[in-house]
Protein backbone atom coordinates (compact mmCIF):
# COMPACT_ATOMS: atom_id res chain seq x y z
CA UNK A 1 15.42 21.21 24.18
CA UNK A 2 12.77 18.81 22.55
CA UNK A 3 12.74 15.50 23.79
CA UNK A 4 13.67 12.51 21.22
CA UNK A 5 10.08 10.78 20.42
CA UNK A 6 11.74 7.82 22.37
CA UNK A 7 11.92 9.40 25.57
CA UNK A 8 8.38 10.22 25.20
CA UNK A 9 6.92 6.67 24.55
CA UNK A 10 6.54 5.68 27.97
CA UNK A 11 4.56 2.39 26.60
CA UNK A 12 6.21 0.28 23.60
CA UNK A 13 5.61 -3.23 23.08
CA UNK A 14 5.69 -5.15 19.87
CA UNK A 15 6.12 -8.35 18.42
CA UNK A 16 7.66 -9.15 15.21
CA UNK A 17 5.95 -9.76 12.01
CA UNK A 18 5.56 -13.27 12.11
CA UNK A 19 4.30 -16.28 9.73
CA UNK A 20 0.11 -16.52 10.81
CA UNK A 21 0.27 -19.67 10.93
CA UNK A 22 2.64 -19.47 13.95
CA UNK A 23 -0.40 -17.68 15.98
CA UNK A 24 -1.85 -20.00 18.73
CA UNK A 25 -4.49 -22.22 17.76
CA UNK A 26 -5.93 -21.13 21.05
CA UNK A 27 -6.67 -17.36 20.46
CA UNK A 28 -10.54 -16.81 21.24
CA UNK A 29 -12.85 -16.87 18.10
CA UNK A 30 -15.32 -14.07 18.70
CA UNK A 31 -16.92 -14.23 15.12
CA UNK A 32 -18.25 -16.71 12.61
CA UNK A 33 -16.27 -15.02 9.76
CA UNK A 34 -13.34 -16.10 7.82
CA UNK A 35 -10.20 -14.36 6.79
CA UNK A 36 -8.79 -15.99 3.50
CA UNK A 37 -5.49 -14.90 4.35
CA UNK A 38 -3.57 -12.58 7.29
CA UNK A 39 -5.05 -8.90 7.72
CA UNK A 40 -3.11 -6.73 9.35
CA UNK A 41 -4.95 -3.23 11.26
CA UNK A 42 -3.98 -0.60 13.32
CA UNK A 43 -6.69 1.13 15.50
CA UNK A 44 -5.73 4.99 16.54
CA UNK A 45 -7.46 6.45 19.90
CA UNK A 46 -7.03 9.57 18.86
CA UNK A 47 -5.96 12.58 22.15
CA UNK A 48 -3.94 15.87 22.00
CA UNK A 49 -2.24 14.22 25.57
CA UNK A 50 -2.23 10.50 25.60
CA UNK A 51 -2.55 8.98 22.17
CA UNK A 52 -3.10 4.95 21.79
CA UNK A 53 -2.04 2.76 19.31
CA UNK A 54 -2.51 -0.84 18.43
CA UNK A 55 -2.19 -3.47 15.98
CA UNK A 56 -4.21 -6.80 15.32
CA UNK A 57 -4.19 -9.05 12.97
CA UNK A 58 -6.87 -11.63 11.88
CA UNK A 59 -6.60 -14.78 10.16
CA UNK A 60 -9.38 -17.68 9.62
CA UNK A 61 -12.11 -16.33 12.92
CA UNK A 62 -9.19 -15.67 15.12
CA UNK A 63 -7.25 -12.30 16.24
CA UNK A 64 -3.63 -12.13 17.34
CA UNK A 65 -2.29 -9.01 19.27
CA UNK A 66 0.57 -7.79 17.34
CA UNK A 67 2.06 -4.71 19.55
CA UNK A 68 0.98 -1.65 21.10
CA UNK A 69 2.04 1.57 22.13
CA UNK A 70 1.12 4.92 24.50
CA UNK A 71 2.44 8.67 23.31
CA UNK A 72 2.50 10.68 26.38
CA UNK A 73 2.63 13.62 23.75
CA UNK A 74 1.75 16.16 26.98
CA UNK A 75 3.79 14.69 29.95
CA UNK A 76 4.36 18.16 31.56
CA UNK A 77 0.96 19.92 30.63
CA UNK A 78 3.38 22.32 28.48
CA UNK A 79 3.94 21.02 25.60
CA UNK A 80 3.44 23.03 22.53
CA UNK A 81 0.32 22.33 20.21
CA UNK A 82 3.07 21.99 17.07
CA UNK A 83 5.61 20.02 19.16
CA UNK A 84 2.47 17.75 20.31
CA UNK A 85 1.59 17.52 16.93
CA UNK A 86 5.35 16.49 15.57
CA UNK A 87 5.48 13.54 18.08
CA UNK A 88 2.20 12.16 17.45
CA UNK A 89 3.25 12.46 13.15
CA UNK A 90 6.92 11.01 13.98
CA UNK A 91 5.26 8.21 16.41
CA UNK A 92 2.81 7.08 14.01
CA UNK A 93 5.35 6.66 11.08
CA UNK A 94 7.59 4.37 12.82
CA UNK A 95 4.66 2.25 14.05
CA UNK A 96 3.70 2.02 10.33
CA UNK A 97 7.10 1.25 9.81
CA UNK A 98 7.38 -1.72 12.43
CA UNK A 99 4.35 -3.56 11.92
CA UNK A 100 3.67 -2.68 8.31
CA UNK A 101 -0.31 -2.69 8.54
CA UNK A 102 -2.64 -2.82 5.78
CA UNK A 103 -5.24 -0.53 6.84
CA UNK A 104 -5.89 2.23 9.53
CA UNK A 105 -8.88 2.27 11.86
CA UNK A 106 -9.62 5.78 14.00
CA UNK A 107 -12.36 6.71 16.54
CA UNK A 108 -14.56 9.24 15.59
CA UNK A 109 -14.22 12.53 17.74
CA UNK A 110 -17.50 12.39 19.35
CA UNK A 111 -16.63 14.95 22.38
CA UNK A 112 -15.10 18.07 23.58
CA UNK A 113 -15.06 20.41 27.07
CA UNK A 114 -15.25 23.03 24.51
CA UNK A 115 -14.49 24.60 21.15
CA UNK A 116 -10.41 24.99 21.65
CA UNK A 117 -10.10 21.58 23.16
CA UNK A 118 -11.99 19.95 20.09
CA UNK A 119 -9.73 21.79 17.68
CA UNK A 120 -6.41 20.79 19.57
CA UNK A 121 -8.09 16.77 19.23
CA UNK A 122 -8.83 17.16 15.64
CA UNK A 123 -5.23 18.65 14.50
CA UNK A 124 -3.62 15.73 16.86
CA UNK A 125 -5.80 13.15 15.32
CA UNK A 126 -5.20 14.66 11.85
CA UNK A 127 -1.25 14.69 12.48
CA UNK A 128 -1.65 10.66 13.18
CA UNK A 129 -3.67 10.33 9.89
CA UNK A 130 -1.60 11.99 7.49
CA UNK A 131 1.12 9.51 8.21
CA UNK A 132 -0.65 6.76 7.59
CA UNK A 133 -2.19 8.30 3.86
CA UNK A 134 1.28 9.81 2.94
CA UNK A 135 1.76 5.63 3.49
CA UNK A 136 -0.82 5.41 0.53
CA UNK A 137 -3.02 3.13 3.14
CA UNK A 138 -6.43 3.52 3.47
CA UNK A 139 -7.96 5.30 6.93
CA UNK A 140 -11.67 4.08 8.38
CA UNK A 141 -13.41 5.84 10.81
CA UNK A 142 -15.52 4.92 13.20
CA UNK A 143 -17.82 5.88 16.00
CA UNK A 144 -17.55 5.04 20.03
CA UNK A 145 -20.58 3.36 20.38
CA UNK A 146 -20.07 1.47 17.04
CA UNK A 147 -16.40 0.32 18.38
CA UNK A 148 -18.13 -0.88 21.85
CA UNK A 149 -20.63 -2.48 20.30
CA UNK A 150 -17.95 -4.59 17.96
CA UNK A 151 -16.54 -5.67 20.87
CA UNK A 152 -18.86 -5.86 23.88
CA UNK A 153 -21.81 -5.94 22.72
CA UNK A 154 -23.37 -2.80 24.15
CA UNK A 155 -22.83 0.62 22.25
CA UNK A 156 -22.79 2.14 26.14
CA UNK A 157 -20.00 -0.27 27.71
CA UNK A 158 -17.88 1.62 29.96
CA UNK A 159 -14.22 1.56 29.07
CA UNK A 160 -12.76 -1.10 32.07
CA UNK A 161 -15.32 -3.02 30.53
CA UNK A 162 -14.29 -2.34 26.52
CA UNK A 163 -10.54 -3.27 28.25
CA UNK A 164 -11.46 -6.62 29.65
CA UNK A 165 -13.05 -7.88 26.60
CA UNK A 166 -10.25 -6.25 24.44
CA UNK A 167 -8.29 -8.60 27.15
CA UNK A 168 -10.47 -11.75 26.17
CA UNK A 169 -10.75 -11.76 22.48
CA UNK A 170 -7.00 -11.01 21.89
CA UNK A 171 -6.50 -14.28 24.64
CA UNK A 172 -2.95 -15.63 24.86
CA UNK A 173 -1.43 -13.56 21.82
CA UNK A 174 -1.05 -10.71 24.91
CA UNK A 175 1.45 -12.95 26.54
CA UNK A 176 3.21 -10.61 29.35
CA UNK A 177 1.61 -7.75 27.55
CA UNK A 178 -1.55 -7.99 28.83
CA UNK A 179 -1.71 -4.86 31.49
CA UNK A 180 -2.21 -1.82 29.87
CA UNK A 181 -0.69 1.57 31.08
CA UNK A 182 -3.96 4.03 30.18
CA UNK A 183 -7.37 2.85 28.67
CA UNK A 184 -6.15 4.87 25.68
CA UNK A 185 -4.19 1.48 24.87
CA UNK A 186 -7.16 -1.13 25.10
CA UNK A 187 -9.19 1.82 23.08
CA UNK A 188 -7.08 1.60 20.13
CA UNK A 189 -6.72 -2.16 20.27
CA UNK A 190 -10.64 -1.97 20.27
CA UNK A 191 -10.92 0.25 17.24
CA UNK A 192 -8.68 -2.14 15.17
CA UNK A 193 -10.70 -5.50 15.80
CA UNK A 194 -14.00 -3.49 15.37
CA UNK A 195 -12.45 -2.54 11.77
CA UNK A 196 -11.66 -5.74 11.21
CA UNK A 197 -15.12 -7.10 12.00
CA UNK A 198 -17.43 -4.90 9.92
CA UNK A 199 -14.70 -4.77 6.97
CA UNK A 200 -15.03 -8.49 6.36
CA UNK A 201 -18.82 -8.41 6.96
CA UNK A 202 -18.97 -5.49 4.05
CA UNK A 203 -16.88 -7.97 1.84
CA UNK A 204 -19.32 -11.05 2.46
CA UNK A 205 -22.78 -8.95 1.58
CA UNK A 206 -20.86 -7.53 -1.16
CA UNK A 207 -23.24 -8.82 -4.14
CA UNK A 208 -21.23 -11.13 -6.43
CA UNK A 209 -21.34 -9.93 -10.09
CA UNK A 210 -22.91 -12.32 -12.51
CA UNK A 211 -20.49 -14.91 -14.41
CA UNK A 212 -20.00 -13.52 -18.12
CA UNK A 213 -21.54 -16.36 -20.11
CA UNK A 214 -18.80 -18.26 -21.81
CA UNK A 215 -18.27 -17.87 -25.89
CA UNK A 216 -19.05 -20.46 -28.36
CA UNK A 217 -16.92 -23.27 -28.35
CA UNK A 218 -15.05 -21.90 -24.95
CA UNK A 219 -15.41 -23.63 -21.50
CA UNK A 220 -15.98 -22.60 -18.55
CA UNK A 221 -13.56 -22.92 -15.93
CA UNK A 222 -14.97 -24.13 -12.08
CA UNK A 223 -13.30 -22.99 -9.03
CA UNK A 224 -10.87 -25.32 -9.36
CA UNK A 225 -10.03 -25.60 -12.92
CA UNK A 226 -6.88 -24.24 -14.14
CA UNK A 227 -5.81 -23.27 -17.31
């Protein structure tokens, strides 16, 4: 008999949506650049046995863990492919569910021991990313050394090290969450504030479009004008 996808989370730990302006004023800033309003991502580190997920949201230069969880989606080493593959699908909609993200962030598949092991990572990672566009959200991928350098500054960062910074920029939103069961946890954590860095950087060099010269005898309205 299957095991409920409960019994196979062996890490779960969320907090609520909350108001951003209830985040601590002390969270590290680890960027220049601005969030207008709150931004909510989840990053995917994507695996056929362990899957991570976690969620971070930015507002102003700060990020605030928001919740995390491990799929053992293997636990026995017998697991079948299309039972794996229902877990990681019914895992990923009810994090969707619970902390309601705006945006999906995945790790490129980059490696494989060989050609049946990359094929079991791509239809796991696939299941994971067909929840979140049958969501309508939009998915972003992005490479290892692109998600290391985001957050340590070295593209070849080994992961205790991608962990402890993961550790550092999320500060004292971790609370008593801060030890993570697998690496697979501080991986996905990783991919979402890497999203959320280059996303807002894309929306800043994003050329402005000319102002449409007003028409006789209309004024323009400043920033601040209202009609």
């Amino acid at each position: 008999m299957v095991l409920s996808v409960a019994r196979r989370i062996s890490s779960f730990q969320n907090s609520p949506r909350a108001d951003c302006s209830r985040h601590p004023a002390t969270i590290p800033r680890i960027s220049p650049l601005c969030y207008p309003r709150c931004v909510r991502v989840i990053g995917i580190d994507p695996g056929s046995n362990f899957l991570g997920l976690g969620c971070v949201e930015a507002r102003g230069s700060s990020f605030a863990w928001i919740g995390h969880r491990l799929l053992r989606v293997n636990p026995g080493g017998q697991t079948p492919l299309h039972i794996r593959i229902k877990i990681i699908h019914e895992g990923m909609l009810e994090a969707l569910a619970l902390w309601k993200p705006e945006a999906v962030a995945v790790e490129e598949v980059f490696f494989a021991k060989n050609a049946q092991s990359a094929l079991k990572l791509g239809q796991a990672r696939g299941a994971s990313l067909v929840a979140a566009s049958a969501q309508g959200l939009p998915v972003f991928e992005y490479p290892a050394t692109v998600v290391k350098q985001s957050v340590t500054g070295s593209g070849r960062a080994e992961k205790g090290q991608v962990q402890r910074m993961v550790k550092a920029i999320l500060g004292y939103s971790l609370g008593v969450h801060e030890h993570f069961e697998r690496e697979d946890v501080s991986d996905a954590l990783a991919v979402a504030i890497c999203h959320l860095q280059f996303r807002h950087r894309a929306e800043i060099l994003k050329p402005k479009s000319p102002a449409k010269p007003a028409a006789k005898g209309q004024k323009r309205l400043g920033p601040d004008s209202s009609l």
